[in-house]
Every structure is written in structure tokens, then in C-alpha cells.
C-alpha atoms as a PDB file:
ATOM      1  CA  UNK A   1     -27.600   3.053 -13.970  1.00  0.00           C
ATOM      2  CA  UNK A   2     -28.302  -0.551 -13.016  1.00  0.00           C
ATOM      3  CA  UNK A   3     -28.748  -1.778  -9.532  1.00  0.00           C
ATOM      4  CA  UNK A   4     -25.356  -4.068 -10.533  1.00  0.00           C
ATOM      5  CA  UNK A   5     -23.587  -0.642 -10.673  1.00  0.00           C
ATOM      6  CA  UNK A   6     -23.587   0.612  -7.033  1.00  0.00           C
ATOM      7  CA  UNK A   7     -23.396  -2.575  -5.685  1.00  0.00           C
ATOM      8  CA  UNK A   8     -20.218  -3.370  -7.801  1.00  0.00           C
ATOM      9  CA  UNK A   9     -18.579  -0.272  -7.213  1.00  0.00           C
ATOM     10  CA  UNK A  10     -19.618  -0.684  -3.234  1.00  0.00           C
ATOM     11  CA  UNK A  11     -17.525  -4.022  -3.452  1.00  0.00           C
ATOM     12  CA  UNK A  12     -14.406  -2.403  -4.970  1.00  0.00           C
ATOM     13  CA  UNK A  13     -14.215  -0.202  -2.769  1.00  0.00           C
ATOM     14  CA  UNK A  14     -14.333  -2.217  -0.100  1.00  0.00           C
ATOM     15  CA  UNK A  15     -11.538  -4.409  -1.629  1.00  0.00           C
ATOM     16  CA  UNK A  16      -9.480  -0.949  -1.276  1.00  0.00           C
ATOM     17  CA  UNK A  17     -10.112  -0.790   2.202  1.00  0.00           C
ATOM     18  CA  UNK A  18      -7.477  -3.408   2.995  1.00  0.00           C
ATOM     19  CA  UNK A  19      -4.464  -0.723   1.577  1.00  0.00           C
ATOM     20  CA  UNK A  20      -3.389   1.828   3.818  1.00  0.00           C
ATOM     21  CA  UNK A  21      -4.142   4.966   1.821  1.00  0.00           C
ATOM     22  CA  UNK A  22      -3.825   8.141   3.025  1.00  0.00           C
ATOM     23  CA  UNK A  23      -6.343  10.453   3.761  1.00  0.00           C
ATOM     24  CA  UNK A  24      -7.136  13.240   0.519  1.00  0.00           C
ATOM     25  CA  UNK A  25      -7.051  12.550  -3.081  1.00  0.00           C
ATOM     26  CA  UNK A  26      -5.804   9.529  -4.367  1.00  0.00           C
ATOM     27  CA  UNK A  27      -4.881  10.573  -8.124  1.00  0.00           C
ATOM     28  CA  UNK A  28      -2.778  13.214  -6.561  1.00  0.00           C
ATOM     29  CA  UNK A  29      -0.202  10.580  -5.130  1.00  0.00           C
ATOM     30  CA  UNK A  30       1.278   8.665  -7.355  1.00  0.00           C
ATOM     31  CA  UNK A  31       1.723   5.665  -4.535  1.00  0.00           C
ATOM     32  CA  UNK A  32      -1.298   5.533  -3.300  1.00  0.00           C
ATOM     33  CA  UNK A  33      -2.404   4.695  -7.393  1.00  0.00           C
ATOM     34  CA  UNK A  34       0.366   2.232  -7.802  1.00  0.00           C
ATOM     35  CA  UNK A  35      -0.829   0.728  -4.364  1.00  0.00           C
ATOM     36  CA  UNK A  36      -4.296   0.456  -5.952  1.00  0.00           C
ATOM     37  CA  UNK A  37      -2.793  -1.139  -9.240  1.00  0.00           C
ATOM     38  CA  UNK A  38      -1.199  -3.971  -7.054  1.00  0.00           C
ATOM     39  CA  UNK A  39      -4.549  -4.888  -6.071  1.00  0.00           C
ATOM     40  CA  UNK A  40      -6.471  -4.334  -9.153  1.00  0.00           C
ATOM     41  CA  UNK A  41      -6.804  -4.168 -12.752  1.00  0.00           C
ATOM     42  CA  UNK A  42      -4.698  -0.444 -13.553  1.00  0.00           C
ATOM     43  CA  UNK A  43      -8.399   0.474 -15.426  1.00  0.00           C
ATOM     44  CA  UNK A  44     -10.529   0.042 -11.776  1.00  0.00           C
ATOM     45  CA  UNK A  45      -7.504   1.796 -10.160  1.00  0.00           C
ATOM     46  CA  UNK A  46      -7.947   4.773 -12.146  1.00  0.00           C
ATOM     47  CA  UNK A  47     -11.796   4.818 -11.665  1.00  0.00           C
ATOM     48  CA  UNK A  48     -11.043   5.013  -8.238  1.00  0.00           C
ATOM     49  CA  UNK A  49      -8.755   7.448  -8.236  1.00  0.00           C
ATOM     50  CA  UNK A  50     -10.395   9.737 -10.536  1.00  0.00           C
ATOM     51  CA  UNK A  51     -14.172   8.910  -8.500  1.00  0.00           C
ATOM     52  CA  UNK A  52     -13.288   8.818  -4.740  1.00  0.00           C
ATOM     53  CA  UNK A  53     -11.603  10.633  -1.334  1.00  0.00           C
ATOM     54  CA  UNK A  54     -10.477   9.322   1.362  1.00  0.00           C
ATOM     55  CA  UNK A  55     -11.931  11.397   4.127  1.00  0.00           C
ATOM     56  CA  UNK A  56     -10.950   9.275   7.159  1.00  0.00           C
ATOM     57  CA  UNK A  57      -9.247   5.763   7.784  1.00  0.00           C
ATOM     58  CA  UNK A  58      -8.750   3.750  10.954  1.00  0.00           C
ATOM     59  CA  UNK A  59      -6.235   0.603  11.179  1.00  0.00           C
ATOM     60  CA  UNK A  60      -5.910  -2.115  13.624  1.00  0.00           C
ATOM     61  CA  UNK A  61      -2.133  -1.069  14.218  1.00  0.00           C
ATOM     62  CA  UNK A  62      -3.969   1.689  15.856  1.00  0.00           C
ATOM     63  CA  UNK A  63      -6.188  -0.791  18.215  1.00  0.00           C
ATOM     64  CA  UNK A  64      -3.659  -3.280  19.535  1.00  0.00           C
ATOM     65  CA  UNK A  65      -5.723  -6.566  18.965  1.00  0.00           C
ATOM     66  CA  UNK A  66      -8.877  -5.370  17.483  1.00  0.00           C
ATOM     67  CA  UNK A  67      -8.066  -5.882  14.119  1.00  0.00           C
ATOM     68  CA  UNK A  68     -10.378  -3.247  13.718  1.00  0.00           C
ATOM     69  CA  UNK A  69     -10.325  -1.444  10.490  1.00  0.00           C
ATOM     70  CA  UNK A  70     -12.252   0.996   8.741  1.00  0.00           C
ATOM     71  CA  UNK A  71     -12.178   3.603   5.642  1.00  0.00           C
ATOM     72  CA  UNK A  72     -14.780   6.460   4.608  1.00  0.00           C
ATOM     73  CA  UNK A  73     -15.057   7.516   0.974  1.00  0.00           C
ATOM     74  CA  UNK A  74     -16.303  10.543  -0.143  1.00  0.00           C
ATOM     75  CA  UNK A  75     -17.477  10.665  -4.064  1.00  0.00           C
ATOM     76  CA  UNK A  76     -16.740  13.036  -6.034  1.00  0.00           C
ATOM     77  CA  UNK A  77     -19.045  15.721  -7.799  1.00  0.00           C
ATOM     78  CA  UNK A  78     -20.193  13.297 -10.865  1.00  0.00           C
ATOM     79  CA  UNK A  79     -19.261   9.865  -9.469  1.00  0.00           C
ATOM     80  CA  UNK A  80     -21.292   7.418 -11.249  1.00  0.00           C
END
């Protein structure tokens, strides 16, 4: 794998970080895919879905006038 790789998929993910997904598998709800699709190319939204968790999220609408907001990933077994 090339340094590009990690770095690259580092940055898409944090481009997914400004959806509200829920927290669990994304390829198991269909919305949270479509959601990802509005943002991205449907090829990327499948990578994520099929590569990545979403173990716990935080939104600003939760911190009245933070606009704090934050998203841990978990990879999956085999995520490139």
C-alpha cells in the first residue's frame, strides 16, 4: 500500500463526518448508504460502507454553540 492510500482514505472519511450517521454498520441501512451517495461518488460510498463502523458520533446540536462535532470509525477485519 502507498503512503497516498491511508492518507486518502483518512480524508474521505473525514468528508463523512459532516452526515449524521448512526452509530453500527453502515451497509446494513440502506439510508445511511444513500446519505453517503449524496456526498460522494456511489463507488467510495460503498467502500465505506463495506470498510468502516461507526462506533461513536457527537454533533453540535448536542453542544448548543460549540459547533463541536466529532465521529470515530472503527475498520473492519481486512480494511485496506
Amino acid at each position: 500500500m502507498s503512503k497516498v492510500s491511508p492518507i486518502y482514505i483518512n480524508a474521505l472519511l473525514a468528508d463523512v463526518a459532516y452526515i449524521d450517521l448512526p452509530m453500527g454498520e453502515l451497509e446494513s441501512d440502506p439510508n445511511s448508504f444513500n446519505k453517503l451517495s449524496k456526498r460522494m461518488t456511489p463507488q467510495l460510498a460503498r467502500f465505506i460502507a463495506d470498510n468502516f463502523e461507526v462506533i461513536d458520533n457527537r454533533y453540535a446540536s448536542e453542544y448548543h454553540e460549540s459547533g463541536f462535532d466529532a465521529i470515530v470509525w472503527k475498520g473492519r477485519q481486512g480494511t485496506p
